[in-house]
Protein backbone atom coordinates (compact mmCIF):
# COMPACT_ATOMS: atom_id res chain seq x y z
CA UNK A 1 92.21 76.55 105.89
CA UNK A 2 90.00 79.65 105.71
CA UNK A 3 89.73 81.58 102.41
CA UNK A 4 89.33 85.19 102.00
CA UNK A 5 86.13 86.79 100.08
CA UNK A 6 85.68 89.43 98.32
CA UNK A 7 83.18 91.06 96.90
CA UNK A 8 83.14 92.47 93.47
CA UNK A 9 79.94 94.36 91.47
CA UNK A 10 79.38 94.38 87.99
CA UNK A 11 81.97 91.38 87.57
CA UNK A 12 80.94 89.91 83.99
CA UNK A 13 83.24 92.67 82.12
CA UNK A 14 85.92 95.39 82.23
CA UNK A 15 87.56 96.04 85.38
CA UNK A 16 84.90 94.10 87.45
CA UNK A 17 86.16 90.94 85.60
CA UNK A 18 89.02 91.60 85.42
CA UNK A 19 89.07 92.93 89.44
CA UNK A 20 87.75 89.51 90.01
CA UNK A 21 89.93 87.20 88.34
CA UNK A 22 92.88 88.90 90.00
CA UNK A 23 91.39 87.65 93.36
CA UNK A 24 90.97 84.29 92.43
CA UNK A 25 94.08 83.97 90.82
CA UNK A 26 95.06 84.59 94.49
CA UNK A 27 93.12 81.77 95.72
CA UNK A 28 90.76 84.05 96.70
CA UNK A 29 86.69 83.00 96.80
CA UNK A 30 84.14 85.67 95.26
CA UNK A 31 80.43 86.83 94.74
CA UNK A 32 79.74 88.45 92.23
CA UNK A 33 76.58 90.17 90.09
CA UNK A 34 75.84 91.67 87.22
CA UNK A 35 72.48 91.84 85.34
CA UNK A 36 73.21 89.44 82.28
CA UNK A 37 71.99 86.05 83.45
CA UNK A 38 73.73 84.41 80.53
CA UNK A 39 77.15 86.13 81.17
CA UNK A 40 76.63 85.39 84.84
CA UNK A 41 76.41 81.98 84.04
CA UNK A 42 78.60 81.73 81.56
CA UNK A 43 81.68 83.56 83.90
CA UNK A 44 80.77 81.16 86.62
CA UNK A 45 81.32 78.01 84.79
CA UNK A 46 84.77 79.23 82.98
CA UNK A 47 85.92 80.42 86.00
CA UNK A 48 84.88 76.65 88.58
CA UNK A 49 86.71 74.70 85.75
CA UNK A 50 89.49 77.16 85.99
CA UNK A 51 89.74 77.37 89.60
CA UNK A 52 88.26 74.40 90.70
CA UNK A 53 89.32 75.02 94.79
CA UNK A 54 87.57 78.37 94.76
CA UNK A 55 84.07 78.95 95.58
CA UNK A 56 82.65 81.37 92.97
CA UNK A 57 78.70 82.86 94.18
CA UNK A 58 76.79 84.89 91.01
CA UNK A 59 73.81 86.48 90.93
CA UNK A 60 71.83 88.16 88.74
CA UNK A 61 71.45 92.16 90.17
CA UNK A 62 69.96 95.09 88.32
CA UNK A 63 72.56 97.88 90.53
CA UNK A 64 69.98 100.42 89.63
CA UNK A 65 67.39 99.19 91.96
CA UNK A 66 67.57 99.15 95.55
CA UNK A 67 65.79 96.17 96.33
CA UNK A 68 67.99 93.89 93.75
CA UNK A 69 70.99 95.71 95.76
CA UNK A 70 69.90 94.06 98.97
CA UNK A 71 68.83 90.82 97.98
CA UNK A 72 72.22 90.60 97.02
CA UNK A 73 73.64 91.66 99.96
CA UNK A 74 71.67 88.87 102.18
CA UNK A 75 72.47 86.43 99.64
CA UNK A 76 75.97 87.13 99.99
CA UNK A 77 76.06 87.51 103.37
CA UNK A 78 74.58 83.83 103.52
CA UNK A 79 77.20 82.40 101.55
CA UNK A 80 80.04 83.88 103.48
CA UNK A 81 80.91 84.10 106.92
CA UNK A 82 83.24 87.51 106.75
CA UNK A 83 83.69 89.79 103.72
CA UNK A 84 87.50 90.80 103.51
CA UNK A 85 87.15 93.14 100.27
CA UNK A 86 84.09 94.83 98.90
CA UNK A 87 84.81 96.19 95.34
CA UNK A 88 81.97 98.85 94.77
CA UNK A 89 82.81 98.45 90.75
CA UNK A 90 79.22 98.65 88.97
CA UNK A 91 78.03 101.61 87.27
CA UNK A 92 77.38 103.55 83.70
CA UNK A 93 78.24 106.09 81.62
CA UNK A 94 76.48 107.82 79.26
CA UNK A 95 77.55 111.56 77.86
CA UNK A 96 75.63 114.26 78.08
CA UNK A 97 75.33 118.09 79.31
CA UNK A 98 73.52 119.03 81.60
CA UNK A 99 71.19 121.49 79.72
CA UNK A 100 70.57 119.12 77.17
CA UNK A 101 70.42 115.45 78.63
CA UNK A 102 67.13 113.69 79.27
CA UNK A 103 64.89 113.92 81.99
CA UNK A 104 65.75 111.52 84.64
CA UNK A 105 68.91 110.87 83.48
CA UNK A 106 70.87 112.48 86.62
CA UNK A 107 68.25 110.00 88.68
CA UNK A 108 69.45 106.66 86.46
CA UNK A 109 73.41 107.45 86.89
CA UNK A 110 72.61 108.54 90.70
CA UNK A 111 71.16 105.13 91.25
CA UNK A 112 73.45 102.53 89.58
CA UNK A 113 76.91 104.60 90.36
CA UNK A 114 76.03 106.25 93.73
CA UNK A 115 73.05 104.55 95.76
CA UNK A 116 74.07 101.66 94.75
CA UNK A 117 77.50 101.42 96.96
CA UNK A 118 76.13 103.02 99.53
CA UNK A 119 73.00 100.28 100.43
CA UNK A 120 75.44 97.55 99.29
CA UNK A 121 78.01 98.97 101.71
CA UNK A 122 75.94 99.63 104.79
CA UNK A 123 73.94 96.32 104.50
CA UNK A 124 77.54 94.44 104.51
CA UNK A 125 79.20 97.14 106.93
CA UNK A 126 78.37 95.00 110.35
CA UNK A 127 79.49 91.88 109.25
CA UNK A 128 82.77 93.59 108.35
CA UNK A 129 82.70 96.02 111.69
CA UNK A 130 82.23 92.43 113.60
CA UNK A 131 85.95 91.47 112.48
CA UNK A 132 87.11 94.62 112.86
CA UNK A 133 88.89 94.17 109.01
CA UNK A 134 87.75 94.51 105.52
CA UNK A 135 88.82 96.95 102.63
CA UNK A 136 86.50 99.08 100.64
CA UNK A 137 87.19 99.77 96.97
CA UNK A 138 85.24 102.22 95.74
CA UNK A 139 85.36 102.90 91.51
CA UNK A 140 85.14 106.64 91.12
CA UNK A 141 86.86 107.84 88.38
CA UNK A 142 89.08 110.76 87.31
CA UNK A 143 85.27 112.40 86.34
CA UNK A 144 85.70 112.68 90.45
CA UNK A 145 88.79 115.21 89.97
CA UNK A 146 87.31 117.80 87.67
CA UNK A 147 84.47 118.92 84.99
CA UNK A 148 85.12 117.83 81.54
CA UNK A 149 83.11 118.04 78.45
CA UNK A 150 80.29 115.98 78.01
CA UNK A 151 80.32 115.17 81.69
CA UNK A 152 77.09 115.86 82.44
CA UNK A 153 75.10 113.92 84.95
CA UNK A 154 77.63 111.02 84.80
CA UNK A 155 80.53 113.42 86.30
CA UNK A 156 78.25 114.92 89.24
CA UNK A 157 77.37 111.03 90.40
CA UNK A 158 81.82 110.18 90.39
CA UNK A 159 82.12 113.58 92.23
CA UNK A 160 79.08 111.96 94.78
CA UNK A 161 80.78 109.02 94.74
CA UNK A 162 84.37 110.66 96.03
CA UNK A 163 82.49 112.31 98.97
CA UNK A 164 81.06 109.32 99.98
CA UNK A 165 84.09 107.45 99.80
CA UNK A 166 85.73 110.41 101.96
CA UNK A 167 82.92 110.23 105.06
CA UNK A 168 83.02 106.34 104.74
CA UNK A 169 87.60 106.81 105.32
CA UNK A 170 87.06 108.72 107.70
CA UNK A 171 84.03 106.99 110.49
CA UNK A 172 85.50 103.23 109.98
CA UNK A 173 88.87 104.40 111.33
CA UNK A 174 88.01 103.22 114.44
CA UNK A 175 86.87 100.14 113.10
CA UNK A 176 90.01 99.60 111.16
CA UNK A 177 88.06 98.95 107.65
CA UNK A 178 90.17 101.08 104.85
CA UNK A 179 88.48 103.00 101.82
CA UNK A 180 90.07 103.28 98.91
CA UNK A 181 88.88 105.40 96.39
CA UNK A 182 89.92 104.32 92.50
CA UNK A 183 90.16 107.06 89.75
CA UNK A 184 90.50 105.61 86.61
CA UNK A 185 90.98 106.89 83.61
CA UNK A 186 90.50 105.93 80.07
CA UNK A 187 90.23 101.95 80.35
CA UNK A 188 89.67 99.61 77.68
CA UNK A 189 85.64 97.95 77.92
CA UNK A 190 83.15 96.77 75.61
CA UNK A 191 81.81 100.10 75.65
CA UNK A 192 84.92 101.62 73.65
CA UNK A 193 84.40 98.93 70.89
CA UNK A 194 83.59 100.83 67.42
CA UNK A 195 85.24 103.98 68.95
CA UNK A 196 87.53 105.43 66.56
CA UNK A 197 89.90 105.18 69.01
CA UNK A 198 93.31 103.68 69.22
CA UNK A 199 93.28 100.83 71.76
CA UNK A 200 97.00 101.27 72.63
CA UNK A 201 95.83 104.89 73.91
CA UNK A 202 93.88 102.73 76.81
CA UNK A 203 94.47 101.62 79.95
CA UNK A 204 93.77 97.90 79.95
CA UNK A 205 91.42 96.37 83.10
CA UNK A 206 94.01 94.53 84.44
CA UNK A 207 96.61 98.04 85.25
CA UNK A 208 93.52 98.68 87.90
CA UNK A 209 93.02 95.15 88.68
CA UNK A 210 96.58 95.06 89.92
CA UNK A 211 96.57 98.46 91.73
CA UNK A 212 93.51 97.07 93.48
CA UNK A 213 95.34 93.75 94.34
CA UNK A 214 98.30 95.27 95.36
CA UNK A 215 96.14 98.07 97.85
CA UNK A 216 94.78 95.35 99.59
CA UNK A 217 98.08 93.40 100.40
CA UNK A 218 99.28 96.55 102.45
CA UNK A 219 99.99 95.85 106.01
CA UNK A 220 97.02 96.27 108.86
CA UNK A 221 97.95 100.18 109.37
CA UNK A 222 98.24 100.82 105.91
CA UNK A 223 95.71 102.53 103.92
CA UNK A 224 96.34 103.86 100.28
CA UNK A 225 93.05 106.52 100.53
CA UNK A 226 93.31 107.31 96.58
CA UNK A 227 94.31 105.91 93.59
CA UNK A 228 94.72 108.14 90.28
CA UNK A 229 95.99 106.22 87.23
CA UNK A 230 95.91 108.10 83.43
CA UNK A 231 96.52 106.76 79.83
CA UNK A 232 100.70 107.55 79.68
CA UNK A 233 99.47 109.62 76.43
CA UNK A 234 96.58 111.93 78.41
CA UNK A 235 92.74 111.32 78.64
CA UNK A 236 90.75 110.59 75.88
């Protein structure tokens, strides 16, 4: 029997793990990356003892550079035949304004949450185009919807990433591939640990894990374009 794939970036934590153990829950077989060899490794073993029927591909990407984006992409494209889901999920955040933030820093965020999805996505777009199927996740955030403070550079790349998301809707119609653009917000990671936050004021990873799940169950002429989710209590 053939399995479905999916893809899933920046896998070893947060929603990307949590995006991927979803899918094999399902039965489901995945490739995934992340730049932490050891957690790479680590995920990979947990999750072949776990699931022992699913096939489970990792490997070691830096998002941020383009040539680490590809590699991935061929190496993927190696291991599987057809790509049913692509979850564009890597990227970073780091506060700032925009008068005030460092040199370069607009470049960084540009390149892991931004340039990133889009080589990933157009190296694995004719494979999917072939089969005329496939479903695009793309993890923008509710930084896509509107300014907030401290936004900075991070905010302008979520906006970039909601446009792109848009055009990318909007020329695979004919090629019935759906693009779904994600806008979380506050969601429980490692970065929050130490925050003097209340955890129960989060979203945990598994609330978008499920929306993404349940998006790409929809029937063939189906396509949920966006997907806003908020803490009940507000944004953080």
């Amino acid at each position: 029997m053939k399995r479905n794939t999916a893809v899933i970036t920046g896998a070893t934590q947060g929603i990307g793990r949590a995006i991927a153990e979803k899918f094999l829950k399902e039965g489901w077989d995945i490739a995934i990356c992340a730049r932490s060899s050891h957690d790479l490794k680590s995920l990979q073993l947990k999750w072949q003892l776990q699931y022992p029927n699913a096939r489970v591909v990792a490997i070691v990407t830096d998002m941020e550079h383009i040539d680490q984006v590809l590699s991935f992409a061929e190496k993927v494209l190696h291991e599987f035949e057809a790509i049913n889901v692509l979850v564009n999920n890597a990227g970073l955040f780091l506060p700032g304004t925009l008068a005030d933030e460092p040199q370069g820093l607009l470049e960084r965020l540009m390149s892991i949450n931004l340039y990133s999805a889009y080589h990933l996505t157009r190296f694995l777009l004719p494979s999917m185009k072939k089969n005329k199927a496939g479903h695009i996740f793309n993890m923008c955030s509710v930084a896509s919807l509107r300014a907030y403070e401290n936004g900075g550079a991070y905010s302008i790349t979520k906006y970039a990433l909601q446009g792109f998301s848009d055009n990318l809707r909007m020329e695979l119609i004919p090629d019935s591939i759906k693009v779904t653009s994600i806008m979380p917000g506050a969601t429980w990671s490692r970065s929050w640990e130490g925050a003097p936050i209340d955890k129960s004021q989060l979203m945990t990873p598994e609330d978008i894990a499920t929306l993404v799940w349940t998006a790409s169950q929809l029937s063939p002429q189906a396509n949920v374009e966006q997907i806003v989710i908020r803490p009940l209590k507000g944004d953080i």
